[in-house]
N, C-alpha and C. Protein backbone atom coordinates (compact mmCIF):
# COMPACT_ATOMS: atom_id res chain seq x y z
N UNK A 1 -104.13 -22.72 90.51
CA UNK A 1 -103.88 -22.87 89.09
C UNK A 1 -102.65 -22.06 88.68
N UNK A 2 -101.99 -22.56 87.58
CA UNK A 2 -100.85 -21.78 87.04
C UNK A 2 -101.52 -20.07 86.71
N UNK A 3 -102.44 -19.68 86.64
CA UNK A 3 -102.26 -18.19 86.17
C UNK A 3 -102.54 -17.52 87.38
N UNK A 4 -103.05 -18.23 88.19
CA UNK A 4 -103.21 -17.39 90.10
C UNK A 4 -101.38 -17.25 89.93
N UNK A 5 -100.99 -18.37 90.17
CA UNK A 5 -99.81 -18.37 90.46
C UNK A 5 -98.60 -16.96 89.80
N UNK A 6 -98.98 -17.27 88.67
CA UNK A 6 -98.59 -16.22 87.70
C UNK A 6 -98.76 -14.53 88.36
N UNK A 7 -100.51 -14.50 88.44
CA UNK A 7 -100.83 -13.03 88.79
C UNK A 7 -99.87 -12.74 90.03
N UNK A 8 -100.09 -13.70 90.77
CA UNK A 8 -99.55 -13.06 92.24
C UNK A 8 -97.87 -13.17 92.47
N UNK A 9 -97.44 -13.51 92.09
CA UNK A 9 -95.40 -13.27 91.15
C UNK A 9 -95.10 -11.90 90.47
N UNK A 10 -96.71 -11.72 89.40
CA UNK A 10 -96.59 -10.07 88.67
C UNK A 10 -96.58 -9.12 89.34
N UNK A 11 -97.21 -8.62 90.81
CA UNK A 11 -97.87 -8.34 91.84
C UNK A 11 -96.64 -7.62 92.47
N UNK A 12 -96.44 -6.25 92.86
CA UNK A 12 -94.83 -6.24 93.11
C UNK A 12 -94.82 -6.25 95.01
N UNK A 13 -94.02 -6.96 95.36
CA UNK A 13 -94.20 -6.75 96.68
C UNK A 13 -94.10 -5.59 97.69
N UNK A 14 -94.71 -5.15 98.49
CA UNK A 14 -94.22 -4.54 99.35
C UNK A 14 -93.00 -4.15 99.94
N UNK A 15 -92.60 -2.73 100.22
CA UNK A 15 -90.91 -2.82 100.50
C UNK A 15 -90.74 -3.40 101.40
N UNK A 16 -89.77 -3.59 101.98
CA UNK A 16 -88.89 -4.62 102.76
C UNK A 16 -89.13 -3.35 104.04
N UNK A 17 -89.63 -4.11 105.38
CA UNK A 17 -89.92 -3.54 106.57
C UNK A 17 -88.57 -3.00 107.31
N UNK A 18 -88.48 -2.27 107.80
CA UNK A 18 -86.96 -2.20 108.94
C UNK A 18 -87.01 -3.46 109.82
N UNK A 19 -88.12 -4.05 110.11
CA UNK A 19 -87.74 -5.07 111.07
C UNK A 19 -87.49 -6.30 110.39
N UNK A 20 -87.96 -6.04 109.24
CA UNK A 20 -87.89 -7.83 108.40
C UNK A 20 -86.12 -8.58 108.58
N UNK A 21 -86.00 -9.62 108.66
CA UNK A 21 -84.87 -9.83 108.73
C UNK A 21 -83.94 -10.20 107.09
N UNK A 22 -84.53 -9.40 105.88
CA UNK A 22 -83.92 -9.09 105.04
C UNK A 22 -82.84 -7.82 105.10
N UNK A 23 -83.14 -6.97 105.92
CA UNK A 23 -82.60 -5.50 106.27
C UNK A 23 -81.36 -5.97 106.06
N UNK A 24 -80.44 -4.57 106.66
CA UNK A 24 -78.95 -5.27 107.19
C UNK A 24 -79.19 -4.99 108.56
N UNK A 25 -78.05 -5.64 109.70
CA UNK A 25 -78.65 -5.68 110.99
C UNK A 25 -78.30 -4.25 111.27
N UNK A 26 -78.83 -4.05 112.39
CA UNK A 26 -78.14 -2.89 113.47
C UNK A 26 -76.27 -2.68 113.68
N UNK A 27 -76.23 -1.71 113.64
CA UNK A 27 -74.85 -1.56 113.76
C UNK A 27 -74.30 -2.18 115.07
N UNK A 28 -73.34 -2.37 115.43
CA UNK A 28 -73.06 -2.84 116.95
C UNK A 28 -72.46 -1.86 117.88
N UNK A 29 -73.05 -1.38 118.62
CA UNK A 29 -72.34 -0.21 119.37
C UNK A 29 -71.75 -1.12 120.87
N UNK A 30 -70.21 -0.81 120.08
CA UNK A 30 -69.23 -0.98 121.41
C UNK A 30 -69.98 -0.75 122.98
N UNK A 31 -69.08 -1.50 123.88
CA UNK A 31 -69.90 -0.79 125.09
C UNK A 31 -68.09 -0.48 126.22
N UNK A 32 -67.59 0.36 126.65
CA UNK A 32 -66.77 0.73 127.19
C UNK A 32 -66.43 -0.51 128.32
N UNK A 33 -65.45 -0.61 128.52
CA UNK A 33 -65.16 -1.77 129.49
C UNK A 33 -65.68 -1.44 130.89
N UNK A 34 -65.31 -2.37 131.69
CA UNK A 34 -66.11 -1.82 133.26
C UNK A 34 -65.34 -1.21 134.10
N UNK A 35 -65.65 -0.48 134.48
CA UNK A 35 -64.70 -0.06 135.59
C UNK A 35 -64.17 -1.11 136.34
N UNK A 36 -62.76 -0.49 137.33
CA UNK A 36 -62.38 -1.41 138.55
C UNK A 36 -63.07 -2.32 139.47
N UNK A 37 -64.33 -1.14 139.77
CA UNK A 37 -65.03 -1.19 140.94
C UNK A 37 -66.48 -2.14 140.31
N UNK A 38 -67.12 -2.36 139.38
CA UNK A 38 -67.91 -3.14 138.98
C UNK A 38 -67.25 -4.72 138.33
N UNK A 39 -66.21 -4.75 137.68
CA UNK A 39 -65.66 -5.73 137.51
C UNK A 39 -65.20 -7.04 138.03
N UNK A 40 -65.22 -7.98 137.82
CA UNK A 40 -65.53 -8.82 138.79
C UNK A 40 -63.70 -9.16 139.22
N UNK A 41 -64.20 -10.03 140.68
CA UNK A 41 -62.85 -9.54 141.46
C UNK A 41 -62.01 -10.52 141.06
N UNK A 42 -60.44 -10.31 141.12
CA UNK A 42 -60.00 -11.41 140.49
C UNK A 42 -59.30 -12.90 141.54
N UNK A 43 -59.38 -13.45 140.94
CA UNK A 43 -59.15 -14.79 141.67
C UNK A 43 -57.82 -14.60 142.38
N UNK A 44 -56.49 -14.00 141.91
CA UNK A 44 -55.35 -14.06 142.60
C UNK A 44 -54.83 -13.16 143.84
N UNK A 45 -55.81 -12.07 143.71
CA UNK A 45 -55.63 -11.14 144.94
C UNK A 45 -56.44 -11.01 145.90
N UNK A 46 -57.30 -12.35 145.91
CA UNK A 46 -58.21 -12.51 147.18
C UNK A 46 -57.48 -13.25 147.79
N UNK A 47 -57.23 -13.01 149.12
CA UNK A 47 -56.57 -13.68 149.90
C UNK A 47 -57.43 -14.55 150.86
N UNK A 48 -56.64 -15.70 150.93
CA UNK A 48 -57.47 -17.07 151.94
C UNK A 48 -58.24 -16.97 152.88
N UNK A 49 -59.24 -17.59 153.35
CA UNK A 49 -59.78 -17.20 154.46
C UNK A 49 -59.26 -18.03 155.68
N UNK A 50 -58.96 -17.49 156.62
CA UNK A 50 -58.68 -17.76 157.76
C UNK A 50 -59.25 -19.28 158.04
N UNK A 51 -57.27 -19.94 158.89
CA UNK A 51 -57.70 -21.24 159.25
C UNK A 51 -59.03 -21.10 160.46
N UNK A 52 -59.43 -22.62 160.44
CA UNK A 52 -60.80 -22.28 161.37
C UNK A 52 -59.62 -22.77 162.74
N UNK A 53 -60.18 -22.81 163.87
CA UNK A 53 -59.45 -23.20 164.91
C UNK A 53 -59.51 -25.02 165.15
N UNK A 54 -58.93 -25.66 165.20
CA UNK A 54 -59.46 -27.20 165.72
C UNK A 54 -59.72 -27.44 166.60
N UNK A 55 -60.58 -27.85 166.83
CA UNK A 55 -61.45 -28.13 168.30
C UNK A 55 -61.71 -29.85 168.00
N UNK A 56 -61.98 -30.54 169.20
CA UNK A 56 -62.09 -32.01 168.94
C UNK A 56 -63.71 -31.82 169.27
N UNK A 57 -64.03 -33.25 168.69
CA UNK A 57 -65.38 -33.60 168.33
C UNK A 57 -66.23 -33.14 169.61
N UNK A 58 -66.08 -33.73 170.82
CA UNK A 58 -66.79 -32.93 171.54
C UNK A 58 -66.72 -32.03 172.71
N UNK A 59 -66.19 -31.29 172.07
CA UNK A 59 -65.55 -29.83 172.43
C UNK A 59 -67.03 -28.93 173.19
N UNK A 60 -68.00 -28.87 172.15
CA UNK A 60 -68.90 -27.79 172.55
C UNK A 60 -69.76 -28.89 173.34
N UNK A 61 -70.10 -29.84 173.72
CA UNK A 61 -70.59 -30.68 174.75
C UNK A 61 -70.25 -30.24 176.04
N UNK A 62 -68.29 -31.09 175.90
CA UNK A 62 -67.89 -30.51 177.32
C UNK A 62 -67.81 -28.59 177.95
N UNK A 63 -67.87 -28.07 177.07
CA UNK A 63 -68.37 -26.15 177.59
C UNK A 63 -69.50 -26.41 177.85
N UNK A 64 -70.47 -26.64 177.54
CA UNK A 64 -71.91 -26.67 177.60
C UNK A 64 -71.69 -27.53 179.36
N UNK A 65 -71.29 -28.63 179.68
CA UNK A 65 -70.92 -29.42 180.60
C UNK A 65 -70.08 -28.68 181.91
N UNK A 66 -69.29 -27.89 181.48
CA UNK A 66 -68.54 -26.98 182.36
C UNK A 66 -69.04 -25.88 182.74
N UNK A 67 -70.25 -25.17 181.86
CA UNK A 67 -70.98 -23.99 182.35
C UNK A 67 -72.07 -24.20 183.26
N UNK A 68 -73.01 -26.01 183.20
CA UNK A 68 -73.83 -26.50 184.11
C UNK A 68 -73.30 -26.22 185.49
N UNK A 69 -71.98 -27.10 185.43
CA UNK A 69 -71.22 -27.20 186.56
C UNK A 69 -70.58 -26.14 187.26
N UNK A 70 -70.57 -24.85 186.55
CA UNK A 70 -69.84 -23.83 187.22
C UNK A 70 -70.69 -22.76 188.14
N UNK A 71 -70.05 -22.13 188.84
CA UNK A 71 -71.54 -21.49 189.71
C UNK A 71 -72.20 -20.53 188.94
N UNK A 72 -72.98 -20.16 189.02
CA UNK A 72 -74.05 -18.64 188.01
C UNK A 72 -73.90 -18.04 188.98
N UNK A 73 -72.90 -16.77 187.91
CA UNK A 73 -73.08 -15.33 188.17
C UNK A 73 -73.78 -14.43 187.86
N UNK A 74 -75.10 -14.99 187.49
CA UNK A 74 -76.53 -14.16 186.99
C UNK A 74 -76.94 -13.48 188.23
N UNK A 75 -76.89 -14.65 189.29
CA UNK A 75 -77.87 -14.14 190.82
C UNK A 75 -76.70 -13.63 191.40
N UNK A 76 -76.81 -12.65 191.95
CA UNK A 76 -75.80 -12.54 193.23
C UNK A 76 -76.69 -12.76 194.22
N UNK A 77 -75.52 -13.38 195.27
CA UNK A 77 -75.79 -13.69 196.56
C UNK A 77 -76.50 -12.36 197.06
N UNK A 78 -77.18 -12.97 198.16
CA UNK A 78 -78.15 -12.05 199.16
C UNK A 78 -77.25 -11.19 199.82
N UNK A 79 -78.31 -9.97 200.12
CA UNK A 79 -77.75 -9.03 200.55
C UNK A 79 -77.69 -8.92 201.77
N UNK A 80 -76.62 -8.79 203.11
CA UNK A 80 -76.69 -8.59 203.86
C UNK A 80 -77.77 -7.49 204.85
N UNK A 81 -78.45 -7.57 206.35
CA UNK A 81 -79.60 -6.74 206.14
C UNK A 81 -78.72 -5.61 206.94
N UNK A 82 -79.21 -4.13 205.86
CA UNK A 82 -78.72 -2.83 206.51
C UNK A 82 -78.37 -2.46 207.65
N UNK A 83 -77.24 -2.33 207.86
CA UNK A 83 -76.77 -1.63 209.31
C UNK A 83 -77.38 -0.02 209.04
N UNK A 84 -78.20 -0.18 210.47
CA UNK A 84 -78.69 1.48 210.79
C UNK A 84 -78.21 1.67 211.89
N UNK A 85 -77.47 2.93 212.19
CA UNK A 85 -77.13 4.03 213.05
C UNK A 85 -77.85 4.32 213.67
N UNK A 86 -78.04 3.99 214.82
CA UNK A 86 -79.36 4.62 216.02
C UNK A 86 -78.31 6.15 216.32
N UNK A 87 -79.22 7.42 216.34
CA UNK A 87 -78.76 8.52 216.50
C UNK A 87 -78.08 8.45 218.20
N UNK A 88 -77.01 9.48 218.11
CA UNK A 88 -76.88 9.00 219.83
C UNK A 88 -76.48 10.40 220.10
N UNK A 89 -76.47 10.83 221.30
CA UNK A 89 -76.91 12.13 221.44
C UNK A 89 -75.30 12.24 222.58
C-alpha cells in the first residue's frame, strides 16, 4: 500500500558500507616495472636456432643396416690359453 511505501522511504538508511559499491574505489597503487631478469625476453635478441643437419629419408634405416652388418665390438675375441713357464733349474 501507498503508506508502507511511504513509512519505509521515511526510514533513514543505513550508512553506506566500505564495501558497497557506492564508496569511491580504492586508490590504485602503481606497481614498479620488472626487472631485466623477470621480464619477458625480447623477440629481437634471441638468436635462431641452429640449422638441423639434412639427412635423406632413409638415412637412420641404412645406420641401423650398417651397424647389423658391421662386426660387434661388445665381445672380444677369445682369449688365447696362458703360456706357463715350467721352472728350469
Amino acid at each position: 500500500s501507498d503508506s508502507e511505501v511511504v513509512r519505509l522511504l521515511a526510514m533513514s538508511s543505513p550508512p553506506a558500507s566500505p564495501l558497497s559499491p557506492r564508496s569511491s574505489p580504492p586508490p590504485q597503487i602503481p606497481f614498479p616495472p620488472l626487472p631485466p631478469i623477470l621480464s619477458p625476453p625480447s623477440l629481437v635478441l634471441s638468436p635462431a636456432p641452429p640449422p638441423r643437419p639434412i639427412r635423406f629419408v632413409g638415412y637412420r634405416a641404412a645406420m641401423i643396416r650398417l651397424r647389423v652388418k658391421a662386426a660387434s665390438t661388445s665381445h672380444s675375441p677369445p682369449l688365447p690359453s696362458p703360456f706357463i713357464l715350467s721352472p728350469t733349474r
